[in-house]
Protein backbone atom coordinates (compact mmCIF):
# COMPACT_ATOMS: atom_id res chain seq x y z
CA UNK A 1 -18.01 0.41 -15.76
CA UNK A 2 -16.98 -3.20 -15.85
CA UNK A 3 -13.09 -1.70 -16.44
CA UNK A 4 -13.68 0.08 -13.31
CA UNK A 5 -14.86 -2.93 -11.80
CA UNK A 6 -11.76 -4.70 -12.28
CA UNK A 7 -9.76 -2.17 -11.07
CA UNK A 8 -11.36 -1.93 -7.79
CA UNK A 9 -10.85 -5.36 -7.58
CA UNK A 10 -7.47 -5.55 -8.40
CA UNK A 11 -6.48 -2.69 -6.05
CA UNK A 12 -8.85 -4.29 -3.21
CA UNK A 13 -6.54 -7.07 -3.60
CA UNK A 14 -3.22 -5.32 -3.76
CA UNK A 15 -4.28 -3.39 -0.31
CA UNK A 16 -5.04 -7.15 1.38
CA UNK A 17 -1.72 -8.44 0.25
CA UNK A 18 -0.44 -5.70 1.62
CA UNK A 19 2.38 -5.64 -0.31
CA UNK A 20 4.19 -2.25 -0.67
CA UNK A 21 6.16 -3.51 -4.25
CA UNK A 22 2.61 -5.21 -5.71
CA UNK A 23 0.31 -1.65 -4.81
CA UNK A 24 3.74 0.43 -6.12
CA UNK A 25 3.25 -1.43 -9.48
CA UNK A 26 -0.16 -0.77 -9.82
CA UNK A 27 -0.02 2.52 -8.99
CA UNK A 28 2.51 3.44 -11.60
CA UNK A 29 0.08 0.87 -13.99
CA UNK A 30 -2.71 2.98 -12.84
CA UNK A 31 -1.10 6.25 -14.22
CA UNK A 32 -1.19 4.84 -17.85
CA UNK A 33 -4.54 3.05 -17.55
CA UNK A 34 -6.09 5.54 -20.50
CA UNK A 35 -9.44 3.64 -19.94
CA UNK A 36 -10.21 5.25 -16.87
CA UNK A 37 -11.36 8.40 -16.15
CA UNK A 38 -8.83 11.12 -14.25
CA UNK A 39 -11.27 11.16 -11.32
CA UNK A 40 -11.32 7.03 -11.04
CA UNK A 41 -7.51 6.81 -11.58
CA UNK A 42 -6.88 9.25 -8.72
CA UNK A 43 -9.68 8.25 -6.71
CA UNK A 44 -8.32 4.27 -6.73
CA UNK A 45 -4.12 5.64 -6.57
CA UNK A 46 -5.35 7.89 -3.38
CA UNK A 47 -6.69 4.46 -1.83
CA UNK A 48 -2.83 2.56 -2.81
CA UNK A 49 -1.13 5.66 -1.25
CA UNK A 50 -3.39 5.61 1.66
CA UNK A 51 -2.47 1.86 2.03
CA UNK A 52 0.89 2.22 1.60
CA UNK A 53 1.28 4.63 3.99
CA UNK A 54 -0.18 3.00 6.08
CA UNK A 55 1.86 0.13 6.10
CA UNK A 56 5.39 2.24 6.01
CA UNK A 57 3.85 3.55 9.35
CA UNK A 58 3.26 0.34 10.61
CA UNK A 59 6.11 -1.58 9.62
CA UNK A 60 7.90 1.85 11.65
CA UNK A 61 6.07 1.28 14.79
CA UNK A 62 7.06 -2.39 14.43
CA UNK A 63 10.36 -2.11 13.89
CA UNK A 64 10.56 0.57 16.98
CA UNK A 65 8.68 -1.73 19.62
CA UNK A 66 10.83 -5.18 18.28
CA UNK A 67 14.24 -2.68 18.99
CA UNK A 68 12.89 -2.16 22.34
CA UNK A 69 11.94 -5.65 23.45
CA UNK A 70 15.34 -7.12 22.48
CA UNK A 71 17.41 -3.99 24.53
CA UNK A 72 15.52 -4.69 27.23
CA UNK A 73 17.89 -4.21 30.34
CA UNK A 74 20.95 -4.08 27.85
CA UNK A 75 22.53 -4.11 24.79
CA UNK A 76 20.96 -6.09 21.26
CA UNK A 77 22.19 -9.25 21.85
């Protein structure tokens, strides 16, 4: 348990970062972690693709309402 421990952890800490390259690593580190059990692994990469997700969708909606506050009454300046 104290593997899994660590592992929540880590990925706890990857999802505060919130850092789509750091949770992408430890995702694909996740697939080879042998230690863990299939149900863990997927459990803890379904939480990094949740969060990552999440972010793509956010970083989106950003990106959209940033667009719209510089055209504003014109072109991008």
């Amino acid at each position: 348990m104290a593997h899994l421990d660590d592992v929540i952890a880590r990925v706890d800490a990857q999802i505060a970062e919130c850092s789509i390259e750091h949770m992408n690593e430890l995702l694909i580190e996740l697939s080879d972690d042998a230690e863990l059990s299939r149900e863990d692994r997927y459990t803890q990469q379904q939480r990094l693709r949740t969060a990552i997700a999440h972010k793509g969708h956010h970083t989106r909606e950003e990106a959209e309402h940033r667009r719209e506050e510089l055209t504003k009454g014109g072109t991008i300046i």
